[in-house]
N, C-alpha and C. Protein backbone atom coordinates (compact mmCIF):
# COMPACT_ATOMS: atom_id res chain seq x y z
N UNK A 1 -33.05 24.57 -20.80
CA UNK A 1 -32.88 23.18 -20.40
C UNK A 1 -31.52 23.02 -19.74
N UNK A 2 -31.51 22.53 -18.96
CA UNK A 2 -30.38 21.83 -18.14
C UNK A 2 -29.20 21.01 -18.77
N UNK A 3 -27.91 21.36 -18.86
CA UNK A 3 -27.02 20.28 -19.53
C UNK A 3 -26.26 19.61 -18.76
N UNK A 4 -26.95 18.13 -18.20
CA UNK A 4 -26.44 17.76 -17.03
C UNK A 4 -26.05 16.25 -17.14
N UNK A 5 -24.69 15.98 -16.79
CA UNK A 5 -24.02 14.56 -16.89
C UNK A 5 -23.72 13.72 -15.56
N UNK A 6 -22.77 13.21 -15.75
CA UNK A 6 -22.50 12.39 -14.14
C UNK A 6 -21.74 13.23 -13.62
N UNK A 7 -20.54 13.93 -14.07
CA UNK A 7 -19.75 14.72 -13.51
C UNK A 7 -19.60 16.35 -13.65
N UNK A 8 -20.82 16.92 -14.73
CA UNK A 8 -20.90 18.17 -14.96
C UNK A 8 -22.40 18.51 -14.58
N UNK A 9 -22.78 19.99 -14.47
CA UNK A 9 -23.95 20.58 -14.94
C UNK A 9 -23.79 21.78 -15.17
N UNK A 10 -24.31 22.12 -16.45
CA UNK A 10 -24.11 23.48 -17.22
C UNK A 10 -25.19 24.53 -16.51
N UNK A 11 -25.79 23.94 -15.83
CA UNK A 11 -27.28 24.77 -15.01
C UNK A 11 -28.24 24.96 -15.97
N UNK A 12 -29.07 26.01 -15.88
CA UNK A 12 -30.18 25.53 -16.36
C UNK A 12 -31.43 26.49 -15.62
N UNK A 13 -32.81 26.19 -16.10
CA UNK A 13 -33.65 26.83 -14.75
C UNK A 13 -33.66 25.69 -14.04
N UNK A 14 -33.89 26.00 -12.79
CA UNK A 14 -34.44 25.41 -11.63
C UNK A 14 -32.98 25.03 -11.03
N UNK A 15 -31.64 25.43 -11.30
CA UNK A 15 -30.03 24.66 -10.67
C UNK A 15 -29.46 26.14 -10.51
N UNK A 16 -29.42 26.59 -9.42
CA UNK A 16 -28.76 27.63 -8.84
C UNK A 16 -27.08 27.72 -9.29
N UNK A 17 -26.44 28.51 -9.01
CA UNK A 17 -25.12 28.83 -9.67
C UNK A 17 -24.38 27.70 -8.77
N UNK A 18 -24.65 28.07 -7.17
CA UNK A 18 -23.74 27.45 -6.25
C UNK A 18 -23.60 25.37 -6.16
N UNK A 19 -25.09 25.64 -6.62
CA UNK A 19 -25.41 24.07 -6.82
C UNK A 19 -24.75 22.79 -7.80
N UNK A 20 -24.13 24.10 -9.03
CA UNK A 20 -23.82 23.54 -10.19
C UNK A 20 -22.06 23.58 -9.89
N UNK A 21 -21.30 24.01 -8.60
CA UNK A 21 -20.08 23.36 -8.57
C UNK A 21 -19.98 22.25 -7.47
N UNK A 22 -20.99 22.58 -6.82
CA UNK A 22 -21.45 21.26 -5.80
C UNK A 22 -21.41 19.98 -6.37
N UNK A 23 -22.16 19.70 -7.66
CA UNK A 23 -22.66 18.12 -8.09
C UNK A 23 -21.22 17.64 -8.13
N UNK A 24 -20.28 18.37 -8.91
CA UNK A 24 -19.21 17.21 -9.31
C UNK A 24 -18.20 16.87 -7.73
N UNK A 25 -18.41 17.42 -7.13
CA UNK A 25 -18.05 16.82 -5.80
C UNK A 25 -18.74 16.42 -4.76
N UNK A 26 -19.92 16.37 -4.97
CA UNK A 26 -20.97 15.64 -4.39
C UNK A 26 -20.74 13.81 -5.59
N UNK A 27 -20.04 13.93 -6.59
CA UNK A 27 -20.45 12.53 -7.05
C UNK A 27 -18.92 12.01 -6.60
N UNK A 28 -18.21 12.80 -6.86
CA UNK A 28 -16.54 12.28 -6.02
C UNK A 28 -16.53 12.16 -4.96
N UNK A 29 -17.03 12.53 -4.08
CA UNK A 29 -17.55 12.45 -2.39
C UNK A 29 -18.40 10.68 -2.69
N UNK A 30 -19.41 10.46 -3.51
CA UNK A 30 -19.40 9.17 -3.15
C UNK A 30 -18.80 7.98 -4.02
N UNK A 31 -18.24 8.38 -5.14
CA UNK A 31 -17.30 7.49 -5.83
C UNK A 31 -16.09 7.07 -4.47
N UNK A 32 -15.16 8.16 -3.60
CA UNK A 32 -14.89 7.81 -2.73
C UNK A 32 -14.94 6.87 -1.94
N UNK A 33 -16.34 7.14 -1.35
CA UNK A 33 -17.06 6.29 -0.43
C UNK A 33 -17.53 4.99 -0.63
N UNK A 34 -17.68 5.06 -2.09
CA UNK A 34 -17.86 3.38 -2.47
C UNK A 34 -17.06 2.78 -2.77
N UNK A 35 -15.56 3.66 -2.70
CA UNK A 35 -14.04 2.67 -2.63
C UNK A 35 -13.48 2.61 -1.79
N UNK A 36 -14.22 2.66 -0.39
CA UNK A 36 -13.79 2.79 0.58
C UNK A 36 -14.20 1.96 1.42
N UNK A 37 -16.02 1.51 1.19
CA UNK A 37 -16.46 0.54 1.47
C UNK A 37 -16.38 -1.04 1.13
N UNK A 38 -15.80 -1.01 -0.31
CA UNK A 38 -15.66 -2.08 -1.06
C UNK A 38 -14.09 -2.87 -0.81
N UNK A 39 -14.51 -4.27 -0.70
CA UNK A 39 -12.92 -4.54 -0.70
C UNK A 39 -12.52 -4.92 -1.70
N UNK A 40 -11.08 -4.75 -1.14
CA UNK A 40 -10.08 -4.70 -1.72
C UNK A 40 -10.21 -5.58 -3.41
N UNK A 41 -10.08 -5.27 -4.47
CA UNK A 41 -10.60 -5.86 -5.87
C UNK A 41 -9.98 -7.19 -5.81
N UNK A 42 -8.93 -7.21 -5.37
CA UNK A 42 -8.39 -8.70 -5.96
C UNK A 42 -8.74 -9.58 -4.73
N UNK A 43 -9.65 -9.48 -3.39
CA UNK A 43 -9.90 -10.34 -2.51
C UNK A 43 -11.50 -10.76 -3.11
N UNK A 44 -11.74 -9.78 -4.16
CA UNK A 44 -13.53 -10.63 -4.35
C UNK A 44 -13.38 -11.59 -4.93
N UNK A 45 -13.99 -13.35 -4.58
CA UNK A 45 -13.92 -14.39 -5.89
C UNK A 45 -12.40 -14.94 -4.82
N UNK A 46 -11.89 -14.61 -3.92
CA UNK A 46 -11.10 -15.36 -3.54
C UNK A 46 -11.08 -16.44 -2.26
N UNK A 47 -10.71 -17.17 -1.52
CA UNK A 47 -10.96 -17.87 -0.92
C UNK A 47 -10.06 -17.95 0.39
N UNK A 48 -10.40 -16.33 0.78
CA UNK A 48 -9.62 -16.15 1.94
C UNK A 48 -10.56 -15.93 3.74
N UNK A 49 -9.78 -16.31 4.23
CA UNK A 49 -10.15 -16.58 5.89
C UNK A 49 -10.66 -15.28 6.32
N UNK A 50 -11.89 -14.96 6.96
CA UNK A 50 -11.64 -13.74 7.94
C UNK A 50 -10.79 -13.13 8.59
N UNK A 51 -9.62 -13.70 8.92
CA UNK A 51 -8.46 -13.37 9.50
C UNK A 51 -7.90 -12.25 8.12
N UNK A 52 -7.17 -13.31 6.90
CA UNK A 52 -6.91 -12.57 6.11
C UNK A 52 -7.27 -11.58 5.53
N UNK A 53 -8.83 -11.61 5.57
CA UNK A 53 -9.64 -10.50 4.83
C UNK A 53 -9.47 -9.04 5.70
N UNK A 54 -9.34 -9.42 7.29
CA UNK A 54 -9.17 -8.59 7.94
C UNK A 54 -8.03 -7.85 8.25
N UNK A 55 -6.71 -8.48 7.76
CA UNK A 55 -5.95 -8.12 7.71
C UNK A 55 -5.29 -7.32 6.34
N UNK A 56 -6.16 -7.37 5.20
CA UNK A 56 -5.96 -6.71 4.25
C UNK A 56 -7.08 -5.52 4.08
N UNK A 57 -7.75 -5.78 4.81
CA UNK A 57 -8.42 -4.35 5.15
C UNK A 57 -7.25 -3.31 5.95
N UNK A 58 -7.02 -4.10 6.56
CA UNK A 58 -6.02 -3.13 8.01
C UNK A 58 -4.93 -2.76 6.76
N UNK A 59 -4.22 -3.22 6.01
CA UNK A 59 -3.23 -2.84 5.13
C UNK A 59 -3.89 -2.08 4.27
N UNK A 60 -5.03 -2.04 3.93
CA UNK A 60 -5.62 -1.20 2.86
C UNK A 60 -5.73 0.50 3.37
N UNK A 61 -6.26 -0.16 4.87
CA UNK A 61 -6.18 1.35 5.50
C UNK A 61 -4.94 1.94 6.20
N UNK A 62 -4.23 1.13 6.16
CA UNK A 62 -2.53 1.68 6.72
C UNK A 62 -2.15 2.22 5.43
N UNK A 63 -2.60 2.03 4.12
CA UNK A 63 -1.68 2.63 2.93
C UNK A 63 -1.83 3.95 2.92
N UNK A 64 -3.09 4.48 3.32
CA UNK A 64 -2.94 5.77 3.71
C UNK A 64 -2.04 6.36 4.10
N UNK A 65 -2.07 5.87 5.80
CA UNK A 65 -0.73 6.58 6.29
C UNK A 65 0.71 6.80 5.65
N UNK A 66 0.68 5.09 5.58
CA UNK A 66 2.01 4.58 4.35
C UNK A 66 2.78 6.10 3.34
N UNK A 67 1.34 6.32 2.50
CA UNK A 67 1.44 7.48 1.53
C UNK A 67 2.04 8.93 1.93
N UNK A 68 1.57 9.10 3.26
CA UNK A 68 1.40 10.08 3.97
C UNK A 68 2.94 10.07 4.54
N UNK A 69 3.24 9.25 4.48
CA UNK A 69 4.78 8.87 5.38
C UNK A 69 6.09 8.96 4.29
N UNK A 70 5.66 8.33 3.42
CA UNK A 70 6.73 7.92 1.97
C UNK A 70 7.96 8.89 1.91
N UNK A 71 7.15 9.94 1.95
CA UNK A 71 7.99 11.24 1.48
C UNK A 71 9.11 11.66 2.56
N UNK A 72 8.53 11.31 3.83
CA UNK A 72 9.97 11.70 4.88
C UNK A 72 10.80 10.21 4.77
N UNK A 73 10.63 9.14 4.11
CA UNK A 73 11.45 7.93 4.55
C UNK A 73 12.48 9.01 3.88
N UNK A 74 13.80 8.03 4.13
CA UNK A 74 15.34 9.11 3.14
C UNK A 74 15.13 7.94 1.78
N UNK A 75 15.38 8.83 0.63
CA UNK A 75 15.36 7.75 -0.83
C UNK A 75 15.94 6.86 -0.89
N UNK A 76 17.24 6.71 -0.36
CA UNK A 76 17.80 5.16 -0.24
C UNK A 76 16.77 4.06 -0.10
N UNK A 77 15.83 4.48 0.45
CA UNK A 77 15.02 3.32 1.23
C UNK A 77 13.76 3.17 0.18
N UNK A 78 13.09 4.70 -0.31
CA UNK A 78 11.83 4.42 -1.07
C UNK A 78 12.50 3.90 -2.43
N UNK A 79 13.40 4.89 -2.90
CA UNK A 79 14.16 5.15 -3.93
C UNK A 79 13.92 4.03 -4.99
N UNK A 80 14.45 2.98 -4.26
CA UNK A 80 15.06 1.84 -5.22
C UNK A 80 13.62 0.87 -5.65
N UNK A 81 12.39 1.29 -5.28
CA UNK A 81 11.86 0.36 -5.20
C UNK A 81 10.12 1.41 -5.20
N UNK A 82 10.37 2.44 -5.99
CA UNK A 82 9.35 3.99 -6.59
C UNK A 82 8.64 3.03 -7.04
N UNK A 83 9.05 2.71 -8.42
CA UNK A 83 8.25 2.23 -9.65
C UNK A 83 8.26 0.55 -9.49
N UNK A 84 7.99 -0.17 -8.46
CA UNK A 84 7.94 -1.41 -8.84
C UNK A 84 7.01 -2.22 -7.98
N UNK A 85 7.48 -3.23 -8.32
CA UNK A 85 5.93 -4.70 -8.11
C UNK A 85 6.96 -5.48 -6.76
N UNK A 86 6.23 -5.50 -5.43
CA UNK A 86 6.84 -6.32 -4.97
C UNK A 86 5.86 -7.22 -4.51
N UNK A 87 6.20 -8.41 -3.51
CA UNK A 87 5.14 -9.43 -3.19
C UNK A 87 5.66 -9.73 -1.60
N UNK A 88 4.52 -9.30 -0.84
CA UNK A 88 4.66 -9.43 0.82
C UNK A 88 4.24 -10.83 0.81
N UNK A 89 4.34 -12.20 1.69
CA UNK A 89 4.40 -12.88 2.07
C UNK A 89 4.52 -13.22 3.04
N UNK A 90 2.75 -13.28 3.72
CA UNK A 90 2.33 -13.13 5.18
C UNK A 90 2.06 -13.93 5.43
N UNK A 91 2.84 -15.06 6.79
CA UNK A 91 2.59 -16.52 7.45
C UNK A 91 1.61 -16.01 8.25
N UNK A 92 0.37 -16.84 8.29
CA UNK A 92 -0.43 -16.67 9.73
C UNK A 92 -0.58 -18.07 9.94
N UNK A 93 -1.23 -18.54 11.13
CA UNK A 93 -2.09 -19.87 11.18
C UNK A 93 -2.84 -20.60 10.25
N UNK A 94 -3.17 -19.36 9.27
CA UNK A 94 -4.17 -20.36 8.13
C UNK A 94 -3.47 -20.34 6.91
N UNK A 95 -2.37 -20.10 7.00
CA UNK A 95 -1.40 -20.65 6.28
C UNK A 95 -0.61 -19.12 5.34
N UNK A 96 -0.69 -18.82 3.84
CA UNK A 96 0.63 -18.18 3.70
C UNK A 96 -0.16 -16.86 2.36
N UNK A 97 -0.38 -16.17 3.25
CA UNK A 97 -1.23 -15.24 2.23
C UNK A 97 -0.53 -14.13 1.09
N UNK A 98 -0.47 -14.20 -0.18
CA UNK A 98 0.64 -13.38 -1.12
C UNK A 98 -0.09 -11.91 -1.48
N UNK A 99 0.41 -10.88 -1.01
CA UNK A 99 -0.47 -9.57 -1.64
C UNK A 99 1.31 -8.77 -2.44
N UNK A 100 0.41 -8.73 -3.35
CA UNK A 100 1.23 -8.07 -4.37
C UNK A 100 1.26 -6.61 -3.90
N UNK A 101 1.84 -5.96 -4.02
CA UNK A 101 2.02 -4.09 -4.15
C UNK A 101 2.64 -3.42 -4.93
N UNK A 102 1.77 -2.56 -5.80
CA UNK A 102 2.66 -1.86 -6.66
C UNK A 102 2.98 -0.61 -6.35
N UNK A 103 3.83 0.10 -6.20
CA UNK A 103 4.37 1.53 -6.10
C UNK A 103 4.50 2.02 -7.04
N UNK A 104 4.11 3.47 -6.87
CA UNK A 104 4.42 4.33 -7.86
C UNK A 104 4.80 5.96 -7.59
N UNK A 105 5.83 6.25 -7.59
CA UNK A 105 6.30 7.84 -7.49
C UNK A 105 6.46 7.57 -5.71
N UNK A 106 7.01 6.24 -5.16
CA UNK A 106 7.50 6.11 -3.67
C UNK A 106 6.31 5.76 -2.91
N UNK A 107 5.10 5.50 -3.63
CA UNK A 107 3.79 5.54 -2.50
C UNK A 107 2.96 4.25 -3.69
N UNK A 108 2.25 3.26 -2.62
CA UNK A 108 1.29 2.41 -2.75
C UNK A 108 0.60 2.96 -3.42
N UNK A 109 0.37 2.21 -4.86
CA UNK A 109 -0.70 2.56 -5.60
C UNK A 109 -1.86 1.33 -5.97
N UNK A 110 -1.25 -0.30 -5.17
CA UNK A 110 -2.67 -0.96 -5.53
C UNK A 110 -2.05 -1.78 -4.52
N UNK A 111 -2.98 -2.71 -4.29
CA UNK A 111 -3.00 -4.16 -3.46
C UNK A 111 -3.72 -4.98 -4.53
N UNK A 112 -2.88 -6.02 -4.35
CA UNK A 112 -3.69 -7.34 -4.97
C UNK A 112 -3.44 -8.37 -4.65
N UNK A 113 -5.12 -9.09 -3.51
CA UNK A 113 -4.65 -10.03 -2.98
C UNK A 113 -4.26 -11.57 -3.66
N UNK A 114 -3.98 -11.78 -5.15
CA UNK A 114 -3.38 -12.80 -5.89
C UNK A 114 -1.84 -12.37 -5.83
N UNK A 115 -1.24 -11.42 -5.30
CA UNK A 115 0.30 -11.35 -5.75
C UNK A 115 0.47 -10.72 -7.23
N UNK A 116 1.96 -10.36 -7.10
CA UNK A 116 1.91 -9.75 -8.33
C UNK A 116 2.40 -10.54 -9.27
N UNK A 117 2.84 -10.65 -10.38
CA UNK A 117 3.55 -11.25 -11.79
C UNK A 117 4.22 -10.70 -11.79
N UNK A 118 5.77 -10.94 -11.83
CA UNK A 118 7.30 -10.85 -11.96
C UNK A 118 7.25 -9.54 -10.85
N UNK A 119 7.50 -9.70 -9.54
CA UNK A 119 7.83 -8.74 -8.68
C UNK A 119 9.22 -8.90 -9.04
N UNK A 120 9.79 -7.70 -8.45
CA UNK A 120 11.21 -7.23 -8.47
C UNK A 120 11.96 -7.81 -7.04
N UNK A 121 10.86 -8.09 -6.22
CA UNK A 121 11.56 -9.06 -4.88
C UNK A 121 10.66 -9.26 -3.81
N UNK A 122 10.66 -9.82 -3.21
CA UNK A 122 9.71 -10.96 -2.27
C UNK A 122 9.70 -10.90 -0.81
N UNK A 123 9.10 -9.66 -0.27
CA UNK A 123 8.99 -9.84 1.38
C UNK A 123 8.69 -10.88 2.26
N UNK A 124 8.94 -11.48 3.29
CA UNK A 124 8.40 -12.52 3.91
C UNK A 124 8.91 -12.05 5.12
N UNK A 125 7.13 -12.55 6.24
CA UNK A 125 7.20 -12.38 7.58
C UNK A 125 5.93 -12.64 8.08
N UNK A 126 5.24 -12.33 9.07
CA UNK A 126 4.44 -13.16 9.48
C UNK A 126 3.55 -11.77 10.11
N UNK A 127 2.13 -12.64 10.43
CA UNK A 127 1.27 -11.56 10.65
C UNK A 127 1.45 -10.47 11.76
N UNK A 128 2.15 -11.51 12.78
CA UNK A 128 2.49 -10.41 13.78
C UNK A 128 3.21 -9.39 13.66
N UNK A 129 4.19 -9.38 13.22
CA UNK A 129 4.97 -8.29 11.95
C UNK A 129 4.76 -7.53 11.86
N UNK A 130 3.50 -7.76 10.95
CA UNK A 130 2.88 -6.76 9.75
C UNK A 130 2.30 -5.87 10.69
N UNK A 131 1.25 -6.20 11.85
CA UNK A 131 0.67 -6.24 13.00
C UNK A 131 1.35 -4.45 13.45
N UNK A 132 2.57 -5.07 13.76
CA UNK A 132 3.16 -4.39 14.71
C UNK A 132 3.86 -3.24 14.01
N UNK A 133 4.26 -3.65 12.56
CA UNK A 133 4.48 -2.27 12.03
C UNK A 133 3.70 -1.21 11.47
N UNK A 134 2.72 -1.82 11.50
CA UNK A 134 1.42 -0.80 11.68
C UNK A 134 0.99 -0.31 12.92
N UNK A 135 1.02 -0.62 13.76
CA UNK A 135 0.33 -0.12 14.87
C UNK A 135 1.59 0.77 15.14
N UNK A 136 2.82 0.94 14.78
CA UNK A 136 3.77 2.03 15.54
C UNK A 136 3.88 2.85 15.11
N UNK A 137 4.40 4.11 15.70
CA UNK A 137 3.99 5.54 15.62
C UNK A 137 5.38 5.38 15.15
N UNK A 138 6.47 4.46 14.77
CA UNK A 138 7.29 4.86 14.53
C UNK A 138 8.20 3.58 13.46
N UNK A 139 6.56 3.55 12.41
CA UNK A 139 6.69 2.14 11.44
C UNK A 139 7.96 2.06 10.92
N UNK A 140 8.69 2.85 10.27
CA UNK A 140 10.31 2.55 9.82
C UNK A 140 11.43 2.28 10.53
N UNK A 141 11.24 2.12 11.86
CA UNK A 141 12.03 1.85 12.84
C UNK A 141 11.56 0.54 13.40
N UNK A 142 10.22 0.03 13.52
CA UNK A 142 9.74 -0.90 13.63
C UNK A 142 10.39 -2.17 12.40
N UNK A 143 10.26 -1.64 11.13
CA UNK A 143 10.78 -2.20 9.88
C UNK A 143 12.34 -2.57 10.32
N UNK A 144 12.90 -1.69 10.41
CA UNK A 144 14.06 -1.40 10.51
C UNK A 144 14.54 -3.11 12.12
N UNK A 145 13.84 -2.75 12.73
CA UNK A 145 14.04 -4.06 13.74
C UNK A 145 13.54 -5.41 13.03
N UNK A 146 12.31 -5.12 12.39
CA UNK A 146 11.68 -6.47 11.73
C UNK A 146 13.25 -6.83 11.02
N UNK A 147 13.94 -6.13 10.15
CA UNK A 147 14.48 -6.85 9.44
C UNK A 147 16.23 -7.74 10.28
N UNK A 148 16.60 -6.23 10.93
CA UNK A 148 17.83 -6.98 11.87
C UNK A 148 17.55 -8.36 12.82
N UNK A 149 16.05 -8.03 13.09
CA UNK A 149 15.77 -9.64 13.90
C UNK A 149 15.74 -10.82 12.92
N UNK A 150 15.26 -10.57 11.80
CA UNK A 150 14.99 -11.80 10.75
C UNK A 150 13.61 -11.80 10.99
N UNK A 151 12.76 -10.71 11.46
CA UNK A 151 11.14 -11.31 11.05
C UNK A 151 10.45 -10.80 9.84
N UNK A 152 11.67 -10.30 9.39
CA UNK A 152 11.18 -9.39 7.63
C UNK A 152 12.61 -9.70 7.15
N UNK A 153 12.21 -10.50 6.32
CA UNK A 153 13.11 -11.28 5.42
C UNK A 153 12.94 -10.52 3.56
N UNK A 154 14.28 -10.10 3.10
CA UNK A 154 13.61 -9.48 1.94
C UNK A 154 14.89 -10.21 0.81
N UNK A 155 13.58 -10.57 -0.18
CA UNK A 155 15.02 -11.03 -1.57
C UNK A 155 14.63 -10.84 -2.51
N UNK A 156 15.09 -10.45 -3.45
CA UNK A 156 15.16 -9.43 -4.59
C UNK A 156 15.24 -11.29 -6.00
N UNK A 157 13.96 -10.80 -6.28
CA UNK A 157 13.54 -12.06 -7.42
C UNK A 157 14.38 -11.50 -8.78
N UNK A 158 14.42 -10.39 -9.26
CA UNK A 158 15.88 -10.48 -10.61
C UNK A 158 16.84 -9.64 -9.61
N UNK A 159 18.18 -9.96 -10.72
CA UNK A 159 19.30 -9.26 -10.40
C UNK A 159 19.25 -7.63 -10.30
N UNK A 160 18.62 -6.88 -10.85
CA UNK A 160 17.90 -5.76 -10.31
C UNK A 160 17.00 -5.93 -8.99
N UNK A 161 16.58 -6.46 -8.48
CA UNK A 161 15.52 -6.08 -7.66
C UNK A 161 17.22 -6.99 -6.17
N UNK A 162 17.82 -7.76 -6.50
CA UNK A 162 18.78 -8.37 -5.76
C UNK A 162 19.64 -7.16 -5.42
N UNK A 163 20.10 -6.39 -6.45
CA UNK A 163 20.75 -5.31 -6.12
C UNK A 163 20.53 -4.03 -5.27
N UNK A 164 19.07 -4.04 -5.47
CA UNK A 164 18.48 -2.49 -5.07
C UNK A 164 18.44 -3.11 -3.33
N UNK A 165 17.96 -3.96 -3.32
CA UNK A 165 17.63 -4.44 -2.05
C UNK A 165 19.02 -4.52 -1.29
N UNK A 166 19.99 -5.10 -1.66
CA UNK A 166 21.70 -4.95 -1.12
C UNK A 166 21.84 -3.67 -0.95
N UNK A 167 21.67 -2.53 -1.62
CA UNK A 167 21.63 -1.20 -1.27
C UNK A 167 20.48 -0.90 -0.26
N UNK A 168 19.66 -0.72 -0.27
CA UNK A 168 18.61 -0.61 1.12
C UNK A 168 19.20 -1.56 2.77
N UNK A 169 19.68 -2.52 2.25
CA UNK A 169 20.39 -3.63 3.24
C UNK A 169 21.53 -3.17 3.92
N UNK A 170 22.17 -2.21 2.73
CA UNK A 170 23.52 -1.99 3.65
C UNK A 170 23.17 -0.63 4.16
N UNK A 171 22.55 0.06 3.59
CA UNK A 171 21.73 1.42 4.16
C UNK A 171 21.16 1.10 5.59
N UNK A 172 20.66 0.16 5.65
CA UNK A 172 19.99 0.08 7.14
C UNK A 172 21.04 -1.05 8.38
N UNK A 173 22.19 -1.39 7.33
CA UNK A 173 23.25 -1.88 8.61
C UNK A 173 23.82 -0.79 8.82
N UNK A 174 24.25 0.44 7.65
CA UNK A 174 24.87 1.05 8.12
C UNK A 174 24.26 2.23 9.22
N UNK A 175 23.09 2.48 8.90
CA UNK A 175 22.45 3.53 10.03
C UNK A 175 22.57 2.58 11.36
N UNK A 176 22.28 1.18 11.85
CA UNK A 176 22.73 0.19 13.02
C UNK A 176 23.69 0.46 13.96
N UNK A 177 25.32 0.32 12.62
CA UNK A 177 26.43 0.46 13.05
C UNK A 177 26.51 2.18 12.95
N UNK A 178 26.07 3.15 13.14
CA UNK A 178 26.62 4.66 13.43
C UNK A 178 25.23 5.00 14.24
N UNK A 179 24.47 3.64 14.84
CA UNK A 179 24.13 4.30 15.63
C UNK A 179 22.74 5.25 15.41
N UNK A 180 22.00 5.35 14.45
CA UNK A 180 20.92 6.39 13.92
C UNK A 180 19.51 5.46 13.96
């Protein structure tokens, strides 16, 4: 008899050897796929615009890259802000949408489009922004302008999250002023 679960099979007659390391990545192949199709958890039950919905798709699928990127930012920049809760605050036309983000080990580990509870500090900027630092091949430099223009506004909600951010702040005047 066959000893077969959701994520194992011991084989059996009739389940070939090769078949029986197949299943458990044949069911992760579509556990995947059905978190890939599904949105984002904290936009179901909410009462957001097509615009927004569409735009937290686009952030859902930029976290990828995001992840993919983390590791070359320099730590000054991920560093201060690995392990914590912050809250983006995106103006569009239909008014002011809050997605929480939590990090973990320098890389996006959730979205939630209610915002988070006690972030460590509070992004604000507007869709075009967000827009544009995604679409560049060269998003931390894009960031890096969002913030010297004032279209990425960042403030640190406790005196920890005020501090870390003054360090990232003067980190990116000082790469400005030498020029990098």
């Amino acid at each position: 008899m066959c000893g077969c679960s959701l994520l194992t099979c011991t084989g059996g007659p009739g389940i070939p050897a090769e078949k029986e390391r197949r299943l458990p990545l044949l069911v992760l192949a579509v556990l995947v796929l059905a978190a890939a199709i599904t949105p984002p958890a904290a936009a179901a039950g909410l009462n957001l615009t097509p615009a927004e919905v569409d735009l937290l798709f686009a952030m859902r699928e930029y976290t990828l890259t995001y992840n993919e990127y983390a590791g070359r930012l320099p730590g000054w920049v991920t560093g201060p802000f690995a392990d914590e809760k912050v809250n983006l605050r995106v103006a569009s036309p239909d008014g002011v949408m809050v997605i929480g983000i939590t990090f973990h080990d320098r890389r996006i580990v959730l979205f939630d489009a209610k915002g988070c509870p006690a972030p460590i500090a509070t992004v604000t900027t507007d869709r075009a922004t967000v827009e544009e630092v995604m679409a560049s091949d060269r998003p931390f430099d894009a960031f890096r302008a969002g913030v010297r223009n004032g279209a990425i506004r960042i403030e640190g909600n406790t005196l920890l999250g005020t501090l870390r951010w003054g360090m990232v702040g003067f980190g990116l005047w000082l790469m400005d002023l030498i020029g990098l």
